[in-house]
N, C-alpha and C. Protein backbone atom coordinates (compact mmCIF):
# COMPACT_ATOMS: atom_id res chain seq x y z
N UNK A 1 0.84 -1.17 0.00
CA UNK A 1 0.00 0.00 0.00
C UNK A 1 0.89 1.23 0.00
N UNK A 2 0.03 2.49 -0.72
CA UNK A 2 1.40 3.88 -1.01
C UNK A 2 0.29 4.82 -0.83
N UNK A 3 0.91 5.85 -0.23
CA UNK A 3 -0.04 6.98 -0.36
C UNK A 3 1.51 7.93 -0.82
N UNK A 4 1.61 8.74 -2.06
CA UNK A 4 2.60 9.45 -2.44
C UNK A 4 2.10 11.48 -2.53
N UNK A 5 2.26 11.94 -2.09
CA UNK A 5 1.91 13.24 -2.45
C UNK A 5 3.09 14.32 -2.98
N UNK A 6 3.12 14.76 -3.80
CA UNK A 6 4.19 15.68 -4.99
C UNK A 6 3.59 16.20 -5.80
N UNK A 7 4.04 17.35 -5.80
CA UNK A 7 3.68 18.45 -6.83
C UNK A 7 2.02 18.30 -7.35
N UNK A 8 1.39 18.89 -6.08
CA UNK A 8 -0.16 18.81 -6.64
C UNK A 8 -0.62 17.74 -6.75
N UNK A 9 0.11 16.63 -6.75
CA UNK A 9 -0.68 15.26 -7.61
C UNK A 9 -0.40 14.09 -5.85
N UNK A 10 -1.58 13.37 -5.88
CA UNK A 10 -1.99 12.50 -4.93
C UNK A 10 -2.10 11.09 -5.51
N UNK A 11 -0.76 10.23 -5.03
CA UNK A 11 -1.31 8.82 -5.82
C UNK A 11 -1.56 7.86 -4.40
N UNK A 12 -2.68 7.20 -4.78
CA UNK A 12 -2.94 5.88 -3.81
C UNK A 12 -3.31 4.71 -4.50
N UNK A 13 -2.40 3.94 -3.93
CA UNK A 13 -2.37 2.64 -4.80
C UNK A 13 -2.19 1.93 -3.79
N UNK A 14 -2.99 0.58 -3.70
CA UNK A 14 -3.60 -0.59 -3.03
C UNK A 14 -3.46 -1.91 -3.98
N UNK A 15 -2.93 -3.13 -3.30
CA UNK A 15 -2.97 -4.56 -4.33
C UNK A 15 -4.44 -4.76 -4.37
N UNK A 16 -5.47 -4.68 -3.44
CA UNK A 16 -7.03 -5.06 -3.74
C UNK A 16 -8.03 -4.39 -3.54
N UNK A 17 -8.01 -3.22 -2.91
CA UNK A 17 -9.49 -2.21 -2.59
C UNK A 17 -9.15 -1.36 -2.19
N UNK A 18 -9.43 0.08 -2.23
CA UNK A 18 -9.59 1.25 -2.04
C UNK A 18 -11.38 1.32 -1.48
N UNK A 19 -11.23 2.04 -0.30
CA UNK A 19 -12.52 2.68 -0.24
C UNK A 19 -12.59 4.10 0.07
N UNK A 20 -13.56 4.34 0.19
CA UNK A 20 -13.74 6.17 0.10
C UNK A 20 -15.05 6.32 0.53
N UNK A 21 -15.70 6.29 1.98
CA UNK A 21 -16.87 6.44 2.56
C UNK A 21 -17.35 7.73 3.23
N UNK A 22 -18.34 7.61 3.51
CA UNK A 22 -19.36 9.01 4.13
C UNK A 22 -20.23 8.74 4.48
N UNK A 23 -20.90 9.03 5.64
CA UNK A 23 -22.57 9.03 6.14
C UNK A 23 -23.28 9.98 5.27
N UNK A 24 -22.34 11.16 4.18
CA UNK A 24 -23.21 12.25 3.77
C UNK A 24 -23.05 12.02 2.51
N UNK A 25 -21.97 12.72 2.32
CA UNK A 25 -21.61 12.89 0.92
C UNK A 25 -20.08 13.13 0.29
N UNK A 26 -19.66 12.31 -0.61
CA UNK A 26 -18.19 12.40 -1.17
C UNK A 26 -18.21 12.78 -2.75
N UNK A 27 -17.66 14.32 -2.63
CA UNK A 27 -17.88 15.00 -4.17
C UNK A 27 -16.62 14.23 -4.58
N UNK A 28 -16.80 14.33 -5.72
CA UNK A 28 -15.35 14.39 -6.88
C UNK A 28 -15.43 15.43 -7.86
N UNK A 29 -14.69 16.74 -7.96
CA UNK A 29 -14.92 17.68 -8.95
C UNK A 29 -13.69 17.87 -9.77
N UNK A 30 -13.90 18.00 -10.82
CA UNK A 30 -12.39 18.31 -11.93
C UNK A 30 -12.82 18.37 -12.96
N UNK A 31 -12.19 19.38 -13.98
CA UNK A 31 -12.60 19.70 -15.35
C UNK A 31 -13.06 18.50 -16.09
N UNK A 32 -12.21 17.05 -16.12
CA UNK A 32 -12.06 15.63 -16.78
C UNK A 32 -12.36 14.83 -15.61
N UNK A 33 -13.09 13.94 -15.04
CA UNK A 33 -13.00 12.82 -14.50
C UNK A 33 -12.51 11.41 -15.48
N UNK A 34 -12.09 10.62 -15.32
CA UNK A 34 -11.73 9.38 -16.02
C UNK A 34 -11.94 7.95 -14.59
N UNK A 35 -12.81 7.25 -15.02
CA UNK A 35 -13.14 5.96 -13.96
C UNK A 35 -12.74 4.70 -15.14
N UNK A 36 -11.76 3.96 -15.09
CA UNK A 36 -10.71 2.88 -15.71
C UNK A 36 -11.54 1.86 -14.54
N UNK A 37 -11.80 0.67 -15.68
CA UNK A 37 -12.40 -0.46 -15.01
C UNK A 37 -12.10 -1.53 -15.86
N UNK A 38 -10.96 -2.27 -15.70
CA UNK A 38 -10.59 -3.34 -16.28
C UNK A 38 -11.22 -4.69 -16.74
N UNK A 39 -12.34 -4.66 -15.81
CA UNK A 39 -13.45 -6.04 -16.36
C UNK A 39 -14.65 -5.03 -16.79
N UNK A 40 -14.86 -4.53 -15.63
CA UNK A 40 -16.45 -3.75 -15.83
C UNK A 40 -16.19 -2.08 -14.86
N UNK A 41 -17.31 -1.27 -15.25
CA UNK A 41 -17.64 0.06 -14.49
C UNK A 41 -18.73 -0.17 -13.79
N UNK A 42 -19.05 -0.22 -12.29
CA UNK A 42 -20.30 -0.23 -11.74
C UNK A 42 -20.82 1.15 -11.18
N UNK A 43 -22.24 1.42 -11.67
CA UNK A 43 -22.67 2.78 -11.23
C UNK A 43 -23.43 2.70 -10.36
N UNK A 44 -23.97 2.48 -9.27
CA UNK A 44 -25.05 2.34 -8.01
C UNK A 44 -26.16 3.18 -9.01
N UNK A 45 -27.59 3.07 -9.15
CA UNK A 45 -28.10 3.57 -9.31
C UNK A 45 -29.61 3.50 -8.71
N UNK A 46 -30.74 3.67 -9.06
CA UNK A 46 -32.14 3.53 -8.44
C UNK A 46 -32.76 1.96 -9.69
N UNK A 47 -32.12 1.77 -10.21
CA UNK A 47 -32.76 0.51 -10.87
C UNK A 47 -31.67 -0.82 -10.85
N UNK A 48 -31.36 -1.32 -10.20
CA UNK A 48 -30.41 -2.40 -9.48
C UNK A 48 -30.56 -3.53 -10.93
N UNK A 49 -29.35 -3.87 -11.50
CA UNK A 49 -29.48 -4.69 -12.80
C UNK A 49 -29.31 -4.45 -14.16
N UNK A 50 -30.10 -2.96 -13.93
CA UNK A 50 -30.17 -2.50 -15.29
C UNK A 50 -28.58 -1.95 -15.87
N UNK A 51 -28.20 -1.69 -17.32
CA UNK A 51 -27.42 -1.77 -17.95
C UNK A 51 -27.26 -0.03 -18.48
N UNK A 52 -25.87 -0.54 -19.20
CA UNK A 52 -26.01 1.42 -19.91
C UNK A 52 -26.14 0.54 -21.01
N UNK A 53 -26.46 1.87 -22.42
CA UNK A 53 -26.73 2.19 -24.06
C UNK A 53 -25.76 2.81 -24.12
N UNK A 54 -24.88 1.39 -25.51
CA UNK A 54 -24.41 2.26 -26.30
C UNK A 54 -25.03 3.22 -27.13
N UNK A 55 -24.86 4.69 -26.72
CA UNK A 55 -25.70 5.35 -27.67
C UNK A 55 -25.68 5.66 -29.34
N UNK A 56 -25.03 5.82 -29.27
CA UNK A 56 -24.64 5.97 -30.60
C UNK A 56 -25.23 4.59 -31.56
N UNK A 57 -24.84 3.15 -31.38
CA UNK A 57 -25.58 2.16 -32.02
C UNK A 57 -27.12 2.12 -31.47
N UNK A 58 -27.68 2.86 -30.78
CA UNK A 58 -28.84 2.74 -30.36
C UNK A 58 -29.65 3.74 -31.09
N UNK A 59 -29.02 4.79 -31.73
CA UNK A 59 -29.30 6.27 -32.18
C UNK A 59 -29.42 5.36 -34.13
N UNK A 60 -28.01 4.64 -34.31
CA UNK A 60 -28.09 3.65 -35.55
C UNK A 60 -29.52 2.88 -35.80
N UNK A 61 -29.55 2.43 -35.04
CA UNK A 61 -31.10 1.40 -34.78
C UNK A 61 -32.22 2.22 -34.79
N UNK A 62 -32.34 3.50 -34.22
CA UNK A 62 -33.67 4.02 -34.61
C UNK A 62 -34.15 4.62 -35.68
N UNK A 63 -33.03 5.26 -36.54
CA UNK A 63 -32.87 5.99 -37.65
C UNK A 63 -33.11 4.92 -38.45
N UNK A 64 -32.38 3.63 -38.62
CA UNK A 64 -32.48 2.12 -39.13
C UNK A 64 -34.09 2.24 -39.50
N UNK A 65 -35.05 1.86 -38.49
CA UNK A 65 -36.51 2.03 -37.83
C UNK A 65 -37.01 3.16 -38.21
N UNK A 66 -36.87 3.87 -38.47
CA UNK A 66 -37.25 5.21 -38.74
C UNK A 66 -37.34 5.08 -40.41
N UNK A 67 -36.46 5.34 -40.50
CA UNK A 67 -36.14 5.26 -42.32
C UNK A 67 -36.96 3.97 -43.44
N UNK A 68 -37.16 2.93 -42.58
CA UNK A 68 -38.05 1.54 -43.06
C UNK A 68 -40.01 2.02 -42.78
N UNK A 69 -39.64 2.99 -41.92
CA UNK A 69 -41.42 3.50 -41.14
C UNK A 69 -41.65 4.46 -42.05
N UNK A 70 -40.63 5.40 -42.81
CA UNK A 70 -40.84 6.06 -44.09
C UNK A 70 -40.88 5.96 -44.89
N UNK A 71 -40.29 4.89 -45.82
CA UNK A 71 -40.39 3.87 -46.99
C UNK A 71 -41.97 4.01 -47.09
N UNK A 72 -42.50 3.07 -45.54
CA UNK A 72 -44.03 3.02 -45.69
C UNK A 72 -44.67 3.85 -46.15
N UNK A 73 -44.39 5.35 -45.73
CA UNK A 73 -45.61 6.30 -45.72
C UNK A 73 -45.34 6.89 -46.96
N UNK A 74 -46.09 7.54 -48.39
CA UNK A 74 -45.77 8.12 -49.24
C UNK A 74 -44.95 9.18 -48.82
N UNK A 75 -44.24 9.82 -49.46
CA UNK A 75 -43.52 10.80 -48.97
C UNK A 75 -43.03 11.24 -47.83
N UNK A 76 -43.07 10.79 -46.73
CA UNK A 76 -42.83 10.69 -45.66
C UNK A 76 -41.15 10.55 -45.42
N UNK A 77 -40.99 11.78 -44.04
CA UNK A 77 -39.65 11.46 -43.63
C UNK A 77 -39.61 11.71 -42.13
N UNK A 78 -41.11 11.72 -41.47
CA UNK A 78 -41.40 12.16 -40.30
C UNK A 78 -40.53 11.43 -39.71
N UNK A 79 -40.80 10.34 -39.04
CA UNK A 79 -40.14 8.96 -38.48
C UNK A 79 -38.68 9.33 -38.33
N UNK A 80 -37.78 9.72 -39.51
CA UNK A 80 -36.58 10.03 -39.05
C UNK A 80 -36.15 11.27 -39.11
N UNK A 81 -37.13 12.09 -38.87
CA UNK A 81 -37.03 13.99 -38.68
C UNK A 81 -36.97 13.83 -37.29
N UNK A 82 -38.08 12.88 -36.84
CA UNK A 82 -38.19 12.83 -34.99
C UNK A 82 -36.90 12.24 -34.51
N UNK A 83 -36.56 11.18 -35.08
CA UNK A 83 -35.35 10.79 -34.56
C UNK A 83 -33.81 11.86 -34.36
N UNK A 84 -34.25 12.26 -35.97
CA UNK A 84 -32.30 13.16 -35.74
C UNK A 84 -33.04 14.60 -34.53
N UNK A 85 -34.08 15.16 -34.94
CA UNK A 85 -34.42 16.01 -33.83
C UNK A 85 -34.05 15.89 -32.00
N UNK A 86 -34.32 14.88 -32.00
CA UNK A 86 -34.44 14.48 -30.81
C UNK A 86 -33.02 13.93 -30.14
N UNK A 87 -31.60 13.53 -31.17
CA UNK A 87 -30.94 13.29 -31.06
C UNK A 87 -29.79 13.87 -29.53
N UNK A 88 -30.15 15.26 -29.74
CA UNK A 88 -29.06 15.89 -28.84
C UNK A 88 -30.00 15.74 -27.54
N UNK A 89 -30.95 15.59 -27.37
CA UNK A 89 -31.65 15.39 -25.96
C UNK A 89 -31.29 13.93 -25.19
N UNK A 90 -31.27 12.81 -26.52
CA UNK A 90 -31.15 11.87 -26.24
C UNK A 90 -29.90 11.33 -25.66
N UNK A 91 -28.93 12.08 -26.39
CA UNK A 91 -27.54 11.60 -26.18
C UNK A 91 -26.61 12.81 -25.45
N UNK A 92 -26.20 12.21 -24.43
CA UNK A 92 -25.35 13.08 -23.38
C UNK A 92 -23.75 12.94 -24.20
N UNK A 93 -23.20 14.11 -24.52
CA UNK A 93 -22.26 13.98 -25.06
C UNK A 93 -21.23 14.25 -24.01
N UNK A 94 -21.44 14.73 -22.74
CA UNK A 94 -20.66 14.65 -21.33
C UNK A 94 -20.16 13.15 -20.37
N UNK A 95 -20.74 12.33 -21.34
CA UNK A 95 -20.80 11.15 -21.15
C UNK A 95 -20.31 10.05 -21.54
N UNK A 96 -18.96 10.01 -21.86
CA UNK A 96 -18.29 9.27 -23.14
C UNK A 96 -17.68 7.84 -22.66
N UNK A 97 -17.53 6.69 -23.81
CA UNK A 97 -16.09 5.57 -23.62
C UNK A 97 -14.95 6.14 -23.78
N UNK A 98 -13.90 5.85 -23.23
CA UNK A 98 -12.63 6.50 -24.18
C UNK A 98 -11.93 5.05 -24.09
C-alpha cells in the first residue's frame, strides 16, 4: 500500500481495494473525470441490474426504424425527422467511452 503526495498530484495505490466512505456525501470535482475499469464500471443507481446504451448504435437502430417507417408512408420522412431532432436530448455527449 502507497499513499505518495508531490507536486499537486496525490497517488494511492492498493494490491485489492480502495474505499472512500461518508454518512453524507463524497464529491469528486475536476474539469475531466476518467473511472478505468478493467473487467467492468459499476454505477449504483435507483434501478439495481439495469445496464447502460451504447448510444450511438442505439441512435443507428432508430434511424435504421425510422427510415423503413418512411419507406411506408408516401412521402414521408417524419419517423426520421423525430429521430435526428431528438438526437441531442437523447444523447449526453458529457458522457463518453474512451
Amino acid at each position: 500500500m502507497q499513499i505518495q503526495l508531490s507536486d499537486g498530484k496525490i497517488d494511492i495505490q492498493a494490491p485489492q481495494q480502495i474505499n472512500i466512505t461518508s454518512d453524507s456525501t463524497v464529491n469528486i470535482e475536476a474539469n475531466s473525470v476518467v473511472v478505468k475499469g478493467k473487467n467492468n464500471v459499476q454505477i449504483k443507481g435507483d434501478t439495481p441490474g439495469e445496464v447502460a446504451v451504447n448510444g450511438k448504435n442505439l441512435y443507428k437502430l432508430l434511424m435504421s426504424l425510422a427510415m423503413v417507417v418512411d419507406l411506408k408512408i408516401p412521402g414521408g420522412h417524419e419517423a426520421s425527422d423525430i429521430v435526428t431532432a431528438s438526437q441531442s436530448t437523447i444523447m449526453n455527449q458529457q458522457i463518453q467511452y474512451i
